[in-house]
N, C-alpha and C. Protein backbone atom coordinates (compact mmCIF):
# COMPACT_ATOMS: atom_id res chain seq x y z
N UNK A 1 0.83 -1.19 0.00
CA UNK A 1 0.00 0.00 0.00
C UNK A 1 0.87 1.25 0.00
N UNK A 2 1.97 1.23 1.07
CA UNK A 2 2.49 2.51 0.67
C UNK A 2 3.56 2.20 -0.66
N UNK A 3 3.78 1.74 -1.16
CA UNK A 3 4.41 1.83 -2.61
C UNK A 3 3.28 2.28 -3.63
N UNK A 4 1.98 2.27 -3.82
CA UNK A 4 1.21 2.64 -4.27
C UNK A 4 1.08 3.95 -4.17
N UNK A 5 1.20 4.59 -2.68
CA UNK A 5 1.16 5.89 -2.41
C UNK A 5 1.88 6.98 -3.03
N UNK A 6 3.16 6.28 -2.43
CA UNK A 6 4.29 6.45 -3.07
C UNK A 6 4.53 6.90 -4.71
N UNK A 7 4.33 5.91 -5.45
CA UNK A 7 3.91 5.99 -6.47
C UNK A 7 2.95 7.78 -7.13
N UNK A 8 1.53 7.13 -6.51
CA UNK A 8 0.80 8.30 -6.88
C UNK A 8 1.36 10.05 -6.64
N UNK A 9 2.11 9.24 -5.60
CA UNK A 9 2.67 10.81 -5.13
C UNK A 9 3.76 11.30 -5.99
N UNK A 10 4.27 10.55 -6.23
CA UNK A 10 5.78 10.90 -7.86
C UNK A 10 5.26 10.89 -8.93
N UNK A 11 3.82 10.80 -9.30
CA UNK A 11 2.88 10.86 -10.61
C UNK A 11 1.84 11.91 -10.45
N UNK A 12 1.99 12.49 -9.15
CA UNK A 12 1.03 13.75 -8.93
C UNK A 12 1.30 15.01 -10.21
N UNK A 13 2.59 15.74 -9.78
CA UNK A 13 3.11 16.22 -10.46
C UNK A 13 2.68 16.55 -12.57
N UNK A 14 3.32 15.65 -12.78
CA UNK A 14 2.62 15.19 -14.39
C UNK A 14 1.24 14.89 -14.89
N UNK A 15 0.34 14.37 -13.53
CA UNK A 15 -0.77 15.15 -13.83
C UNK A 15 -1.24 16.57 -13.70
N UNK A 16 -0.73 17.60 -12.89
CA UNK A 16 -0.71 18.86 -13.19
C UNK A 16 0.12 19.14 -14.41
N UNK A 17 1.01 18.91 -15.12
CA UNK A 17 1.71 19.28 -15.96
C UNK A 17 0.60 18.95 -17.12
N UNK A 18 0.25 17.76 -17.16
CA UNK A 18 -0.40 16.89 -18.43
C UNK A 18 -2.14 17.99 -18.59
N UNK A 19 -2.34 19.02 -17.18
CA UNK A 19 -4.22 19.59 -17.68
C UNK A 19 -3.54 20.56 -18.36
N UNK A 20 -2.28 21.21 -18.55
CA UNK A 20 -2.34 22.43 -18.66
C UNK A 20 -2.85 21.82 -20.62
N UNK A 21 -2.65 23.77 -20.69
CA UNK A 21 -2.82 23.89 -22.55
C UNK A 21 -1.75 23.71 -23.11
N UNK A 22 -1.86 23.06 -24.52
CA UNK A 22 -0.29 22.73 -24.83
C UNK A 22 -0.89 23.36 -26.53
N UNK A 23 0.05 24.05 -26.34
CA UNK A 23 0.00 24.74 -27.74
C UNK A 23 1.54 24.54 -28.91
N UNK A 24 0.63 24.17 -29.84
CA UNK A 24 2.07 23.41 -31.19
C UNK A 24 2.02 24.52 -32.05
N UNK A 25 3.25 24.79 -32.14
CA UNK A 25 3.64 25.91 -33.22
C UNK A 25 3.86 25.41 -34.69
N UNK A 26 3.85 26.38 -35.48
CA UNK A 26 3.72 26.52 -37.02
C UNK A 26 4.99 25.45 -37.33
N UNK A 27 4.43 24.98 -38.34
CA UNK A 27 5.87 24.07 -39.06
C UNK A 27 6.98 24.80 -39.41
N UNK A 28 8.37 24.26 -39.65
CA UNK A 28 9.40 25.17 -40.72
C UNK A 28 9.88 26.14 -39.76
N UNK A 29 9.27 26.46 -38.61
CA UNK A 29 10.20 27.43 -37.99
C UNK A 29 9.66 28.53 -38.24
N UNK A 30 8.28 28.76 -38.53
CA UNK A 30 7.38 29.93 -38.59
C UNK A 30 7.34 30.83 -37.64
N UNK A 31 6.84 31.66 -38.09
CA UNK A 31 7.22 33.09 -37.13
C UNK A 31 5.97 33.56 -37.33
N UNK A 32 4.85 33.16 -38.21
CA UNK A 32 3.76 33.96 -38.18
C UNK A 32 2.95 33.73 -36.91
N UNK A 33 2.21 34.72 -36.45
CA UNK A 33 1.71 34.53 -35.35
C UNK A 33 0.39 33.64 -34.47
N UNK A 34 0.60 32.84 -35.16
CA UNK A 34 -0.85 32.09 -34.76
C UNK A 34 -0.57 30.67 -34.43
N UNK A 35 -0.69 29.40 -33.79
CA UNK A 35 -1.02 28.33 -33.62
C UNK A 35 -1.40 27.57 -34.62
N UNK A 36 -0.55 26.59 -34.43
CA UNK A 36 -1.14 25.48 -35.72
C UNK A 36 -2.04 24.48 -34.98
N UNK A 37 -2.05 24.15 -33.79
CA UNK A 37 -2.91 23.43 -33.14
C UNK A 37 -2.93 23.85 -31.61
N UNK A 38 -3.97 23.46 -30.83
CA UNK A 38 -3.80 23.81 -29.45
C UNK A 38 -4.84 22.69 -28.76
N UNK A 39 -4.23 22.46 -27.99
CA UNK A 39 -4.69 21.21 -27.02
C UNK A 39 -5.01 21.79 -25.53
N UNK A 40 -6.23 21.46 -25.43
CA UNK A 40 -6.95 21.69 -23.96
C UNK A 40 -7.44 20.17 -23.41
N UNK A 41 -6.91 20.06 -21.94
CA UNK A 41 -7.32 19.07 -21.31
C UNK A 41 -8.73 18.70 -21.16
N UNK A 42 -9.04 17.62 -21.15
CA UNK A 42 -10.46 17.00 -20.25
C UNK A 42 -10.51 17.84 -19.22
N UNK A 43 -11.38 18.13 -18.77
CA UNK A 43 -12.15 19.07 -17.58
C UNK A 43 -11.70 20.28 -17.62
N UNK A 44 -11.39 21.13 -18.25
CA UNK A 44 -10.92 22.48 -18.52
C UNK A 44 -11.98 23.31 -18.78
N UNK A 45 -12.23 24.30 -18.13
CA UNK A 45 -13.00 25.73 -18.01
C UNK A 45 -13.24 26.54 -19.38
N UNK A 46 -14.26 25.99 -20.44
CA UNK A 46 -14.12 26.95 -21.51
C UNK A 46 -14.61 28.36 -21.43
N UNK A 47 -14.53 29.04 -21.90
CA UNK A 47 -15.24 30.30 -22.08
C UNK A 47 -15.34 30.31 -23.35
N UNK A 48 -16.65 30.92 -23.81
CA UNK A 48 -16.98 31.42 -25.13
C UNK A 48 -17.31 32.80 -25.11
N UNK A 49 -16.63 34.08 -25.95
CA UNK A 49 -17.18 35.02 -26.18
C UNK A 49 -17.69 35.78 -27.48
N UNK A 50 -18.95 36.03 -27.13
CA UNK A 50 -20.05 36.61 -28.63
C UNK A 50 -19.02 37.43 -28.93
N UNK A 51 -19.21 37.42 -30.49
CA UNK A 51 -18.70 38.26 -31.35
C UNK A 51 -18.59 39.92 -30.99
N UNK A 52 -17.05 40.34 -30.84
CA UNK A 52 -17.34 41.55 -30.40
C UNK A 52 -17.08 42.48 -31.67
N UNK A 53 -17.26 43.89 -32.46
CA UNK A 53 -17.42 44.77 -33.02
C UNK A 53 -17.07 46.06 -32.66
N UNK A 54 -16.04 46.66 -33.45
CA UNK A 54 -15.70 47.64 -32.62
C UNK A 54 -16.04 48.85 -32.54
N UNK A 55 -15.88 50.08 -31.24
CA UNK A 55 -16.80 50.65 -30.67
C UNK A 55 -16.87 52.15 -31.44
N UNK A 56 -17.66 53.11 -31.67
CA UNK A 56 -17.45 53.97 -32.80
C UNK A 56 -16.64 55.01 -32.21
N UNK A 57 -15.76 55.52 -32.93
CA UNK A 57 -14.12 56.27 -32.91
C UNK A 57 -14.14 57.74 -33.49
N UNK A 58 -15.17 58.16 -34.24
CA UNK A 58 -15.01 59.34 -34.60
C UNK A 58 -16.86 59.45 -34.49
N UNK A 59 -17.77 60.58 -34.02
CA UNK A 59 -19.01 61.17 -34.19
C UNK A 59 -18.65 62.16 -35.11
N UNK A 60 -18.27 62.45 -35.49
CA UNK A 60 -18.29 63.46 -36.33
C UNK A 60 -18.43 62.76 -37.92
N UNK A 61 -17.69 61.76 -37.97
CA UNK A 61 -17.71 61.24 -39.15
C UNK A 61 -19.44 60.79 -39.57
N UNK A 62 -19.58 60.62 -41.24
CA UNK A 62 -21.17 59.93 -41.82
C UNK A 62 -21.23 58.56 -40.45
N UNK A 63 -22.58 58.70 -40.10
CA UNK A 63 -22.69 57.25 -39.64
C UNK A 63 -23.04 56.36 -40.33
N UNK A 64 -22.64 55.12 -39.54
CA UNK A 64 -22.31 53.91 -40.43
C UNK A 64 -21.88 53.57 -41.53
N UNK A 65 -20.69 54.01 -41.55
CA UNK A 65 -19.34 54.02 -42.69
C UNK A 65 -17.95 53.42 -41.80
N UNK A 66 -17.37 53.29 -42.48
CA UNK A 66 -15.67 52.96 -41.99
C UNK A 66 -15.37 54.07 -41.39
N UNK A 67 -15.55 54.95 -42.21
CA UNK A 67 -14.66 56.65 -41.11
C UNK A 67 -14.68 56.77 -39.65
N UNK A 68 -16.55 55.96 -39.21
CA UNK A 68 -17.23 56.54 -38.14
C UNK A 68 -16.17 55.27 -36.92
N UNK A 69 -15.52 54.34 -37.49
CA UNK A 69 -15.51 53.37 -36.93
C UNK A 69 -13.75 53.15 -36.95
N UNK A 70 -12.88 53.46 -37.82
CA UNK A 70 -12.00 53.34 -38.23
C UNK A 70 -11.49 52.55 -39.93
N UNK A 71 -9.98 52.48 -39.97
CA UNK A 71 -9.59 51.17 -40.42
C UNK A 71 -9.59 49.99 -40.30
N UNK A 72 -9.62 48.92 -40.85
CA UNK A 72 -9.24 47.67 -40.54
C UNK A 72 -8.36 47.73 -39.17
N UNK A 73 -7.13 48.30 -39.56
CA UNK A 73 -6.32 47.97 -38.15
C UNK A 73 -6.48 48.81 -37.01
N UNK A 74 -7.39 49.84 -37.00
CA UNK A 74 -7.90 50.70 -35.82
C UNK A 74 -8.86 49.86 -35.35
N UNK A 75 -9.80 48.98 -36.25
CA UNK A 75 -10.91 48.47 -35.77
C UNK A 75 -10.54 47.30 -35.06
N UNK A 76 -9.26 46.87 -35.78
CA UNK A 76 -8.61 45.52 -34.99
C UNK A 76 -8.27 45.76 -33.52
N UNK A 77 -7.49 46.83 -33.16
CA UNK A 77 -7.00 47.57 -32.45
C UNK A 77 -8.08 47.63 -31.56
N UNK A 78 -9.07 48.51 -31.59
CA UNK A 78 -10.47 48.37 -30.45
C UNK A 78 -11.09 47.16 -30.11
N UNK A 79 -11.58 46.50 -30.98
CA UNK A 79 -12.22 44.82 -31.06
C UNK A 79 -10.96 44.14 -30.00
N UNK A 80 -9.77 43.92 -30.44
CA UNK A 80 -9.15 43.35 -29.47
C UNK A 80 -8.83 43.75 -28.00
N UNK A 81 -8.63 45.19 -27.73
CA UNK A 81 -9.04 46.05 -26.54
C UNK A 81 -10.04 45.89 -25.78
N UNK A 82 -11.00 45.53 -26.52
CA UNK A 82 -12.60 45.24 -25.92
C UNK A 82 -12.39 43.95 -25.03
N UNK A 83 -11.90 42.95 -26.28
CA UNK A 83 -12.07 41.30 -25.61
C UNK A 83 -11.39 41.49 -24.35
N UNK A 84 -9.96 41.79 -24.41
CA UNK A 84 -8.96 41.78 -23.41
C UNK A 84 -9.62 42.35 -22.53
N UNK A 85 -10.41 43.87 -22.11
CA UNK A 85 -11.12 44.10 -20.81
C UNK A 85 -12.40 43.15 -20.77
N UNK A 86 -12.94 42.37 -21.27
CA UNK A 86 -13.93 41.78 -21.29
C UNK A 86 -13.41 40.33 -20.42
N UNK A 87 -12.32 39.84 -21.13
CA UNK A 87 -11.34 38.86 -20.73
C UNK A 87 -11.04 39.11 -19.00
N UNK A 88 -10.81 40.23 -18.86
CA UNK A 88 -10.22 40.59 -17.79
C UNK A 88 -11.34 40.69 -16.29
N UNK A 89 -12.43 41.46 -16.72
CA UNK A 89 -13.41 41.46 -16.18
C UNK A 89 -13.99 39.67 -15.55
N UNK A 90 -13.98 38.97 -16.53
CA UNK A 90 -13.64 37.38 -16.42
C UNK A 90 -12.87 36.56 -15.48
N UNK A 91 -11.72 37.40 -15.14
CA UNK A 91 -10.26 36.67 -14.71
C UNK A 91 -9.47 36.09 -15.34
N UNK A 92 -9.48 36.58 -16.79
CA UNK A 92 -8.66 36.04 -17.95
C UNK A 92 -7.84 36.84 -18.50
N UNK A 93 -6.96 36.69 -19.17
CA UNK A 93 -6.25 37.82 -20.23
C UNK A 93 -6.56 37.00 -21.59
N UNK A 94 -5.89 37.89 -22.51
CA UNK A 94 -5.26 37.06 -24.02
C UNK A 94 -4.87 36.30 -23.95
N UNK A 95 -3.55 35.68 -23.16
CA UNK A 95 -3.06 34.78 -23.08
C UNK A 95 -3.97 33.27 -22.77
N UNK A 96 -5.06 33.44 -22.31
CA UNK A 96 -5.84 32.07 -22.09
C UNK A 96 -6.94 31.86 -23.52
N UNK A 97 -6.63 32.69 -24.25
CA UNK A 97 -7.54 32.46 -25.34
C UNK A 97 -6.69 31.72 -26.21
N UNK A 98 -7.29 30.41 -26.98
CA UNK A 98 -7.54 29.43 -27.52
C UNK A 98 -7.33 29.45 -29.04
N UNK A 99 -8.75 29.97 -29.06
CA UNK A 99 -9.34 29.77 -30.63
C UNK A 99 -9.66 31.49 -30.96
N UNK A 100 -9.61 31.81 -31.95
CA UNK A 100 -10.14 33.20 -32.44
C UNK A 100 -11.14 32.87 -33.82
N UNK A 101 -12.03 33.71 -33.97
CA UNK A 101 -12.40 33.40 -35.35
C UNK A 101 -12.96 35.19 -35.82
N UNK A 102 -11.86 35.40 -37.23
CA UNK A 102 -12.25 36.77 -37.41
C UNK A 102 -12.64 37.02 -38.58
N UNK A 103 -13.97 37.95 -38.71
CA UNK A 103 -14.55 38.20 -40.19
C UNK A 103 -14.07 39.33 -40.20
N UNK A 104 -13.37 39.39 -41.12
CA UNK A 104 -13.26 40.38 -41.85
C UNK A 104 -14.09 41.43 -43.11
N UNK A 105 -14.27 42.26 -43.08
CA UNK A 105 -15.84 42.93 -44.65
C UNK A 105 -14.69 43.15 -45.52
N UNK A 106 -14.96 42.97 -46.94
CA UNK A 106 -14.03 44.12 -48.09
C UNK A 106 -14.05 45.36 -47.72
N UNK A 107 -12.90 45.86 -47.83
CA UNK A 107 -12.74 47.33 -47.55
C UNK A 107 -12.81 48.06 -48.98
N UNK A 108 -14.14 49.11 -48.57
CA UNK A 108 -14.06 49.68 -50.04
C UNK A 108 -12.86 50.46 -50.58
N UNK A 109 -11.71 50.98 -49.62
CA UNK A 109 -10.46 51.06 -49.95
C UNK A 109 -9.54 50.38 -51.06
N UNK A 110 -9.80 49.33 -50.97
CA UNK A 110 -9.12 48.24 -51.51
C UNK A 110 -9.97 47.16 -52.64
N UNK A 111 -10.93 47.97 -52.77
CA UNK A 111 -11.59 47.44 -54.26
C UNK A 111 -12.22 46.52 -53.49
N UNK A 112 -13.31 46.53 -52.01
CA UNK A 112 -13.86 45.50 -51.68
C UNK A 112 -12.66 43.89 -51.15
N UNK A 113 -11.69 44.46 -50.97
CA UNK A 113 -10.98 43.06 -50.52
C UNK A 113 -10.57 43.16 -49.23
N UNK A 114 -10.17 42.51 -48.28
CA UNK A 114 -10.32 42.29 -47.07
C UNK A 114 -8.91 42.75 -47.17
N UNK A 115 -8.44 43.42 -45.74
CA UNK A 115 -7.14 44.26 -45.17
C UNK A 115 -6.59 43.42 -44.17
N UNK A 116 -6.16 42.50 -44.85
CA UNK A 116 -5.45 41.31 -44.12
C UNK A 116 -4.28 41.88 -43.75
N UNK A 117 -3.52 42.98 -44.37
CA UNK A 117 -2.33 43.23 -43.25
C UNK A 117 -2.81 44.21 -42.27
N UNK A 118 -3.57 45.18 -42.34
CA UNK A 118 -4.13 45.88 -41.37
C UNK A 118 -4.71 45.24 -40.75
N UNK A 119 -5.21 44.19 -40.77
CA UNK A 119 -5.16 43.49 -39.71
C UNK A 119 -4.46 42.52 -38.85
N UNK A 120 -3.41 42.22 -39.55
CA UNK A 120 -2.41 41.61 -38.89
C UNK A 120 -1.75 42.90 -38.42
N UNK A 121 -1.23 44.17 -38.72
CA UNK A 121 -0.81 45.40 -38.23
C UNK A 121 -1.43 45.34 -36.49
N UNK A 122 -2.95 45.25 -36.62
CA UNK A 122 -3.52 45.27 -35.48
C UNK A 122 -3.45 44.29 -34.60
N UNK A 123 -3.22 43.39 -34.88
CA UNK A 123 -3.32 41.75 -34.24
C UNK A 123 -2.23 41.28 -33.49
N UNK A 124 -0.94 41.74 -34.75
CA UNK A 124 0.49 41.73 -33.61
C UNK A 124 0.74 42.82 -32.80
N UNK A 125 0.09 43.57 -32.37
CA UNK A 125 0.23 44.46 -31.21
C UNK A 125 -0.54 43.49 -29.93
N UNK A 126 -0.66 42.63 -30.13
CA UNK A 126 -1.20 41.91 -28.53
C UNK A 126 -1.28 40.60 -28.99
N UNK A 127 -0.73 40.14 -30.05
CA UNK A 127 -0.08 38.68 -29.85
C UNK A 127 0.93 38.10 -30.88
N UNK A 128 2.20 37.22 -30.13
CA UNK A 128 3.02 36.77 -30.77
C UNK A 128 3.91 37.95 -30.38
N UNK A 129 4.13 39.01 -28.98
CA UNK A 129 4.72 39.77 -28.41
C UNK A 129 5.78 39.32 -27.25
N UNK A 130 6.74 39.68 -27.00
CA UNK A 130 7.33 39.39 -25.65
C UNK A 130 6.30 39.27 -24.76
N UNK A 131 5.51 40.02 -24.35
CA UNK A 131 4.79 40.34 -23.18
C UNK A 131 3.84 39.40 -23.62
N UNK A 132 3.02 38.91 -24.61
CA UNK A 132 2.21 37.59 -24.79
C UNK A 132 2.32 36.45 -25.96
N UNK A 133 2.74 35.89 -25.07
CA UNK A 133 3.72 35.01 -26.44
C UNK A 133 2.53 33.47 -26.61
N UNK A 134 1.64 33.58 -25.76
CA UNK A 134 0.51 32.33 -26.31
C UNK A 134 -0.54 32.79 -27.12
N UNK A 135 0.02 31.85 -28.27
CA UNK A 135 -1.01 31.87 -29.58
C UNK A 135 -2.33 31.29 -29.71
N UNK A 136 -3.24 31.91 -30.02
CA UNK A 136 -4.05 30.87 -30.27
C UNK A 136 -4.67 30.24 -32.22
N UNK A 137 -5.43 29.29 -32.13
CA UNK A 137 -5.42 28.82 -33.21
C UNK A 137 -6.93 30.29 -33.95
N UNK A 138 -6.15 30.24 -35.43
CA UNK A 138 -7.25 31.48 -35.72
C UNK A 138 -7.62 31.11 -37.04
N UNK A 139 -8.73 31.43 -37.81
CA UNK A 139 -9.43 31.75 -38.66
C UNK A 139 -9.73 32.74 -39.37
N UNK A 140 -9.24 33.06 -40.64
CA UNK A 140 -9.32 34.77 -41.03
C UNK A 140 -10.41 34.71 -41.99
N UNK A 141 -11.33 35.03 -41.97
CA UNK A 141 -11.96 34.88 -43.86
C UNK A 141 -13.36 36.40 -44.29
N UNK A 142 -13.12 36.63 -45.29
CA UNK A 142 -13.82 37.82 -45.57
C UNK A 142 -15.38 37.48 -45.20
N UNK A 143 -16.20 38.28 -45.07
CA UNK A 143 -17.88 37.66 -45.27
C UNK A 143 -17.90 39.00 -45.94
N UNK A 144 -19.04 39.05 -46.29
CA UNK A 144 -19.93 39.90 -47.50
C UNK A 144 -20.74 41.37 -46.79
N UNK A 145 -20.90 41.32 -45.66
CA UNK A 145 -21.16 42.35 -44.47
C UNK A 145 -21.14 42.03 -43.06
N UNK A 146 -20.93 42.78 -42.17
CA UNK A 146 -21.31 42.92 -40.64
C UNK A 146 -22.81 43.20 -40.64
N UNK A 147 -23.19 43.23 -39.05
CA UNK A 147 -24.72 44.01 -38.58
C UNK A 147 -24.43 45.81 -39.10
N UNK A 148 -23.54 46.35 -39.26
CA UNK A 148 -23.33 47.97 -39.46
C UNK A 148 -22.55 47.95 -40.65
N UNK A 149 -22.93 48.43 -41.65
CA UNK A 149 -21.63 48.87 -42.64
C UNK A 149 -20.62 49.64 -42.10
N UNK A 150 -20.69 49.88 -41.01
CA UNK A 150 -19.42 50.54 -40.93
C UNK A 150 -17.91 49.39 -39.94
N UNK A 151 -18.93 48.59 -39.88
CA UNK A 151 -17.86 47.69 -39.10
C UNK A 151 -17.49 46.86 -40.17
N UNK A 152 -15.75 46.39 -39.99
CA UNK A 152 -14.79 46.48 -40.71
C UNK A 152 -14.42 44.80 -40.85
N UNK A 153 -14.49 45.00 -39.58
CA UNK A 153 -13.93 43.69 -38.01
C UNK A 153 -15.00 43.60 -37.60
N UNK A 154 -14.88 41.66 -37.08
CA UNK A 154 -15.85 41.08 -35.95
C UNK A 154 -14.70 39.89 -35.66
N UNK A 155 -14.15 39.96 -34.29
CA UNK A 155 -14.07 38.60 -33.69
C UNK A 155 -14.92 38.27 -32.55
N UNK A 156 -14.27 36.79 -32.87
CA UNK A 156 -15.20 36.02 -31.33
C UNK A 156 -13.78 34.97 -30.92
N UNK A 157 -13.82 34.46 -29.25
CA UNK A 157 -12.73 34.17 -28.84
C UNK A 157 -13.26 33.32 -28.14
N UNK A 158 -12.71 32.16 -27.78
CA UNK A 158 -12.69 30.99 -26.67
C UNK A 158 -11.43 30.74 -25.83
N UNK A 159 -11.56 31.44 -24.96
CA UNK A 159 -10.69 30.68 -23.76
C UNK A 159 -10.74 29.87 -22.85
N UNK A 160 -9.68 29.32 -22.42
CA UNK A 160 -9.74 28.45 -21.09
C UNK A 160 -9.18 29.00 -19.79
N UNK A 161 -9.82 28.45 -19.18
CA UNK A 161 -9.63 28.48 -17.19
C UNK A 161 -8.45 28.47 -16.97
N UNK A 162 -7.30 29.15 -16.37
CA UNK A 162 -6.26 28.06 -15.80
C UNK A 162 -6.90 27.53 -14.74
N UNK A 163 -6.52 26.08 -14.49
CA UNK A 163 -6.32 25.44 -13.11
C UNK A 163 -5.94 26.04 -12.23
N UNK A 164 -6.84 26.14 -11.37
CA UNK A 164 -5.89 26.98 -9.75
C UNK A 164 -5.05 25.89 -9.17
N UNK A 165 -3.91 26.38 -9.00
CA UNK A 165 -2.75 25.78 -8.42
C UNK A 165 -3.17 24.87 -7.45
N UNK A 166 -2.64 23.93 -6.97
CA UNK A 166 -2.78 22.67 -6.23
C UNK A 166 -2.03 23.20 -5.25
């Protein structure tokens, strides 16, 4: 019996090691910022958050246009600002988020095509940073409108719990 104990007790350990999130980086030695896969334990704390949209930036500008709302990467810039106090309000940061999934609208700037570096402009300012270096796995793809023409950007985010320490 106590070799059993024993045992469990030198295997405690690696089961705390084994709930955490284990996140696999890009093949080749990639540097782009996102997750190629991410692994969450059995019994882990999800969070899901509704699609957030970002918050309007200029009144003066036409409403419901881009102006009133920003750029792509201003809009990235707020939308991700939002989650993170939203996150926070939670007991979460960026860093526990998972999964991202972001629509992007055509920017009539750009002949209707989506501002995939303005939004990556916006995106690596709060991840794939010294200060937050956990990626999560993401999804980029244009759709055809938002609820407002003037919104640019919509993400939505899933994070996990950490485990409170043992």
């Amino acid at each position: 019996m106590r070799k059993i104990v024993l045992s469990l007790l030198l295997l405690a350990p690696s089961w705390a090691m084994a709930a955490d999130v284990v996140r696999h980086k890009l093949p080749n030695n990639s540097t782009f910022p996102i997750a190629a896969a991410v692994e969450v334990p059995a019994g882990a704390t999800t969070v899901y958050l509704s699609g957030m949209v970002p918050p309007l930036a200029d009144a003066n500008a036409p409403a419901n246009t881009p102006a009133a709302y920003g750029d792509t990467q201003a809009q990235t810039v707020s939308v991700l600002t939002a989650i993170e106090n939203q996150l926070k309000g939670l007991g979460l940061t960026l860093g526990d988020v998972v999964k991202m999934q972001v629509f992007l609208v055509g920017d009539p700037a750009l002949e209707g095509r989506m501002d995939f570096s303005g939004f990556m402009k916006g995106y690596s300012q709060f991840y794939g940073t010294e200060k937050q270096p956990n990626l999560p796995v993401r999804s980029t793809m244009q759709v055809a409108a938002l609820a407002n023409p003037g919104f640019l950007v919509e993400i939505e985010v899933t994070a996990v719990r950490p485990s409170a320490p043992e």
